[in-house]
Protein backbone atom coordinates (compact mmCIF):
# COMPACT_ATOMS: atom_id res chain seq x y z
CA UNK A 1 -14.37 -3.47 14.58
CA UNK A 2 -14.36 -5.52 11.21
CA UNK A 3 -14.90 -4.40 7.65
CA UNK A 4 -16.00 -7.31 5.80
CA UNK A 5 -16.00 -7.65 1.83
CA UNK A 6 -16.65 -10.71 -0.40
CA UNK A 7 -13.78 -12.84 0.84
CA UNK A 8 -11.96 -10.50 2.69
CA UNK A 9 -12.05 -9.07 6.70
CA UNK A 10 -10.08 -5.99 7.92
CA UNK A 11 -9.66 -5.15 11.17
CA UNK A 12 -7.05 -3.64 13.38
CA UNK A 13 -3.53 -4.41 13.20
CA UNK A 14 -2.46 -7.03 16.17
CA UNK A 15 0.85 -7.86 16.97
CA UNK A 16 0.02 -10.99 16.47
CA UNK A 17 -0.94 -10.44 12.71
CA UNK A 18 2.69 -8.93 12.40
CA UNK A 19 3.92 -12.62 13.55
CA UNK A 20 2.43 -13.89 10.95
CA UNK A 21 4.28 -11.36 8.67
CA UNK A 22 7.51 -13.84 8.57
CA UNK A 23 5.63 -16.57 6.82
CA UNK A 24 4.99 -14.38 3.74
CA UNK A 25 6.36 -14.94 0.51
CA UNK A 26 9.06 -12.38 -1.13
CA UNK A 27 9.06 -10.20 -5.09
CA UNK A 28 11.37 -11.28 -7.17
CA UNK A 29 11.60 -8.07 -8.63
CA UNK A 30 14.30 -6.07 -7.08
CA UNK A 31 12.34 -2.74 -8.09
CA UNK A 32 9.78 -3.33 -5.50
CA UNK A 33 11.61 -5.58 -2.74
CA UNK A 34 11.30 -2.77 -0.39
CA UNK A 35 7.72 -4.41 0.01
CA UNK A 36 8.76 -7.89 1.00
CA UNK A 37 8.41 -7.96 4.71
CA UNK A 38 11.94 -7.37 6.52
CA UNK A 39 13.53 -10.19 8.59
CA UNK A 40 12.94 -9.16 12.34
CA UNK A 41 13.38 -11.16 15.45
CA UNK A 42 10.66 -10.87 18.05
CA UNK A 43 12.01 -7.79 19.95
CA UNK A 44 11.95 -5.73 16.48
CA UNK A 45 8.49 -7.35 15.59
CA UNK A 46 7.09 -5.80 18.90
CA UNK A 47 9.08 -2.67 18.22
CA UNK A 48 8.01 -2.62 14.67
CA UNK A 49 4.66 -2.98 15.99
CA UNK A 50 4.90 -0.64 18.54
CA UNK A 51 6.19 2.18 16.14
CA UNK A 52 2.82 1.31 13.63
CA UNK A 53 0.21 0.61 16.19
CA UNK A 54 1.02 4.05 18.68
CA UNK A 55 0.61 6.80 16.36
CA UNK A 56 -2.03 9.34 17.32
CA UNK A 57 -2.78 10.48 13.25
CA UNK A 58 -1.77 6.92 12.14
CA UNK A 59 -3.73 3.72 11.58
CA UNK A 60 -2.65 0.62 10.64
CA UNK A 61 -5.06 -2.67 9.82
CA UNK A 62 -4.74 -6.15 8.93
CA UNK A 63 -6.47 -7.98 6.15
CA UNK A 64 -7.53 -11.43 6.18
CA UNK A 65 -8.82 -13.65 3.48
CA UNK A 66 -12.03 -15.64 3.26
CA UNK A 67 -9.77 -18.91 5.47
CA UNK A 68 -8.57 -16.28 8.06
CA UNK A 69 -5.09 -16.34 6.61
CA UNK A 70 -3.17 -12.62 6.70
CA UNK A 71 -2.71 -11.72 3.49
CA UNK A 72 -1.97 -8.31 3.83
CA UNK A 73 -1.55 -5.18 5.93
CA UNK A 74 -2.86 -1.28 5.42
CA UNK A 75 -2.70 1.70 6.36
CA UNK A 76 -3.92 5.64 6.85
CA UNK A 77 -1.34 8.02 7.74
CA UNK A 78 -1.13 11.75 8.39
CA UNK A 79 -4.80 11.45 9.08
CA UNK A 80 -6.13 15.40 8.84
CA UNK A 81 -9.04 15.37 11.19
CA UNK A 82 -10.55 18.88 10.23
CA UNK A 83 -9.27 18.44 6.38
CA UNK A 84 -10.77 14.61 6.68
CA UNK A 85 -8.14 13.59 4.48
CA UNK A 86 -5.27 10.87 4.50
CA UNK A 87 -2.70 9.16 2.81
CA UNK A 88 -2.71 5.18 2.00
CA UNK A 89 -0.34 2.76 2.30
CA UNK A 90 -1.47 -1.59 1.45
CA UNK A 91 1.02 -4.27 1.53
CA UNK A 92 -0.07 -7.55 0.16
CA UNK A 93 1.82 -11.16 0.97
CA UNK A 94 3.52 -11.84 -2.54
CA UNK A 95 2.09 -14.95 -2.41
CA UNK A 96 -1.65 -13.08 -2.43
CA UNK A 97 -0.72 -10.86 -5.56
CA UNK A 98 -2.76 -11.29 -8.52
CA UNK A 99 -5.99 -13.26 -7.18
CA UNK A 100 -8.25 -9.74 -6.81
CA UNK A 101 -7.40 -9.11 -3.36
CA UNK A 102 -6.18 -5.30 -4.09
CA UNK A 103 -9.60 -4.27 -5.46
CA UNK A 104 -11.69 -5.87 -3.27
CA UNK A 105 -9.54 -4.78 -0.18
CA UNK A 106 -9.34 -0.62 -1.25
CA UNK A 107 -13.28 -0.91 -2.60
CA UNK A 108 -14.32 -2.62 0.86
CA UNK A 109 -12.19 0.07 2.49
CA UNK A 110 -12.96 3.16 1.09
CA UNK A 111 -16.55 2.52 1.47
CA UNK A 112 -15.90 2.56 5.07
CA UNK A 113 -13.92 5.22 5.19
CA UNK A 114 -16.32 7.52 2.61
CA UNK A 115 -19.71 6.58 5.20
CA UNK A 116 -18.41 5.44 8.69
CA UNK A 117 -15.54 6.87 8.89
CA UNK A 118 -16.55 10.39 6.97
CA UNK A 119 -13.85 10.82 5.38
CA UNK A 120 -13.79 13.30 2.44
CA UNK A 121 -10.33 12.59 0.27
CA UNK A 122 -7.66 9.77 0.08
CA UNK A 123 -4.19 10.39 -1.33
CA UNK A 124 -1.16 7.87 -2.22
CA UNK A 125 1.53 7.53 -4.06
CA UNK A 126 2.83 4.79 -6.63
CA UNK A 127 6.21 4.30 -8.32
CA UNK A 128 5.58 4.81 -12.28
CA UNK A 129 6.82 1.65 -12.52
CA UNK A 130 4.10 -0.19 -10.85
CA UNK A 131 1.95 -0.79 -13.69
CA UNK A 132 -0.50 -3.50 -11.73
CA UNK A 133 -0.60 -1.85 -8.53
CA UNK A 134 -1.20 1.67 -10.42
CA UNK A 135 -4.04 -0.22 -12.32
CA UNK A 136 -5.83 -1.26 -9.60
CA UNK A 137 -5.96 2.27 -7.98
CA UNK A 138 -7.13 3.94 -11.45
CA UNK A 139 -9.99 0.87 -11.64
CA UNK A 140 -10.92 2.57 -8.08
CA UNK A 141 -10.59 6.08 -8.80
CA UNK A 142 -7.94 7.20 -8.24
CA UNK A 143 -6.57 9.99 -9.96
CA UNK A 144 -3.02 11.78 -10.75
CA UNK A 145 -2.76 14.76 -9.28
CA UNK A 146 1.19 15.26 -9.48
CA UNK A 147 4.27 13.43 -10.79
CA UNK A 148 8.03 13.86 -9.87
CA UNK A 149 11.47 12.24 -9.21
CA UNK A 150 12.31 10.93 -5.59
CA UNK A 151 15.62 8.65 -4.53
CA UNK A 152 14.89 5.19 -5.54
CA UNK A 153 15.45 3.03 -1.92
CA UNK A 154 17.94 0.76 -3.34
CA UNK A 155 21.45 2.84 -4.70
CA UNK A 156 22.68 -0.55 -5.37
CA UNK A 157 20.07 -1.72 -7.97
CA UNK A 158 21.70 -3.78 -10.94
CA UNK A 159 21.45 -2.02 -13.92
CA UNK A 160 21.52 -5.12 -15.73
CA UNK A 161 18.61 -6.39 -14.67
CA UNK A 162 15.86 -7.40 -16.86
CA UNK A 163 13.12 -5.76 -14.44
CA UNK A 164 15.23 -2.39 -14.83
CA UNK A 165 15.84 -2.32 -18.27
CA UNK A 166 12.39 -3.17 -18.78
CA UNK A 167 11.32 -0.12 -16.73
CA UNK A 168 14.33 2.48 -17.91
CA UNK A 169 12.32 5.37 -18.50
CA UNK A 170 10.50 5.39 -15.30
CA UNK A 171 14.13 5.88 -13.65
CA UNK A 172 16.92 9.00 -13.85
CA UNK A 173 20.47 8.15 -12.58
CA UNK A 174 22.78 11.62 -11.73
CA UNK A 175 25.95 11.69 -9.74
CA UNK A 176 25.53 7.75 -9.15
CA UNK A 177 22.27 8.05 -7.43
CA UNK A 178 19.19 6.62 -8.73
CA UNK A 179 15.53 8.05 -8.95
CA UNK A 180 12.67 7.10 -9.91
CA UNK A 181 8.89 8.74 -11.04
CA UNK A 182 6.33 8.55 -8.77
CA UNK A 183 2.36 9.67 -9.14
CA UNK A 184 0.50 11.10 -6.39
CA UNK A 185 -2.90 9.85 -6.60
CA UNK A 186 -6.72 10.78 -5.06
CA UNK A 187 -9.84 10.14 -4.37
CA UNK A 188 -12.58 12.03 -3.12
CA UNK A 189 -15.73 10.66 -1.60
CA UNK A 190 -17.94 12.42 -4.40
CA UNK A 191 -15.85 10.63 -7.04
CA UNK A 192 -16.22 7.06 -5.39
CA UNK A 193 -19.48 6.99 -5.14
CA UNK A 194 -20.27 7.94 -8.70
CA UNK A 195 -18.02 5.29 -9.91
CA UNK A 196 -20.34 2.89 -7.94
CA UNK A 197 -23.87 4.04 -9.34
């Protein structure tokens, strides 16, 4: 099965693709190098894989661009069959950030997943301090539905650092942990397609 948009095709995550995973680029950003891909040897690649790709309310895809090069990974998790509901996760190659890719990949998506798929809501969430990436999903459709404070992944974050200052207020530090502010987000079929008129 392929989804195809403009200059991008999604299809099912391979092992292969995940292979391909240790050529990407890395953030600079400390606040969201929880997205650069981890280093793995083969055995964890197949386990990491393995964990992804066996999930019964789970589905994971990879996302090539218009050459065939992986750019990116996504997926749909805690899929609610009766409910027809799920929550996303995307992961782009640093290297692919800022050319379009993120719009084109959720609009190309969602389509599918509104018609084919019949699908009636998607949910995610995004770190208040992820302007672009909370940008895209608003040019989409996406809408808050809730807001509150989770442990930031990273108790060692330097609080000197020109990406956290620059970000302060989206973060709370008590008893020398750190949290951050995080939106939950959706997007019902109704909505997309109204957008898209």
């Amino acid at each position: 099965m392929e989804i195809k948009g403009k200059r991008i095709i999604i299809r099912e995550l391979q092992l292969k693709d995940v292979f391909l995973m240790r050529e990407w680029g890395t953030h600079e950003n400390p606040l969201i190098e929880d997205y650069n891909f981890p280093p793995m040897n083969d055995k964890e690649i197949k386990i990491w894989y393995a964990m992804k790709a066996n999930r019964l309310f789970n589905k994971y895809y990879g996302i090539r661009n218009e050459e065939g090069k992986l750019i990116g990974y996504m997926g749909i998790k805690d899929i609610k069959v009766i409910k027809r509901e799920s929550t996303l996760g995307i992961v782009l190659d640093p290297n692919q950030v800022n050319k379009g890719y993120g719009t084109e990949i959720l609009d190309t998506f969602l389509k599918h997943y509104f018609t084919d798929m019949k699908m009636k809501k998607m949910i995610l969430e995004v770190a208040e301090f992820n302007k672009r990436a909370y940008r895209v999903y608003q040019k989409i459709g996406f809408k808050p539905i809730g807001y509150y404070l989770d442990e930031f992944f990273d108790s060692e974050l330097d609080l000197s650092s020109i990406y956290y200052l620059e970000e302060k207020s989206s973060f709370v530090i008590t008893d020398k942990k750190i949290y951050n502010y995080i939106y939950k987000m959706v997007l019902n079929k109704k909505r997309f397609f109204e957008l898209r008129k």
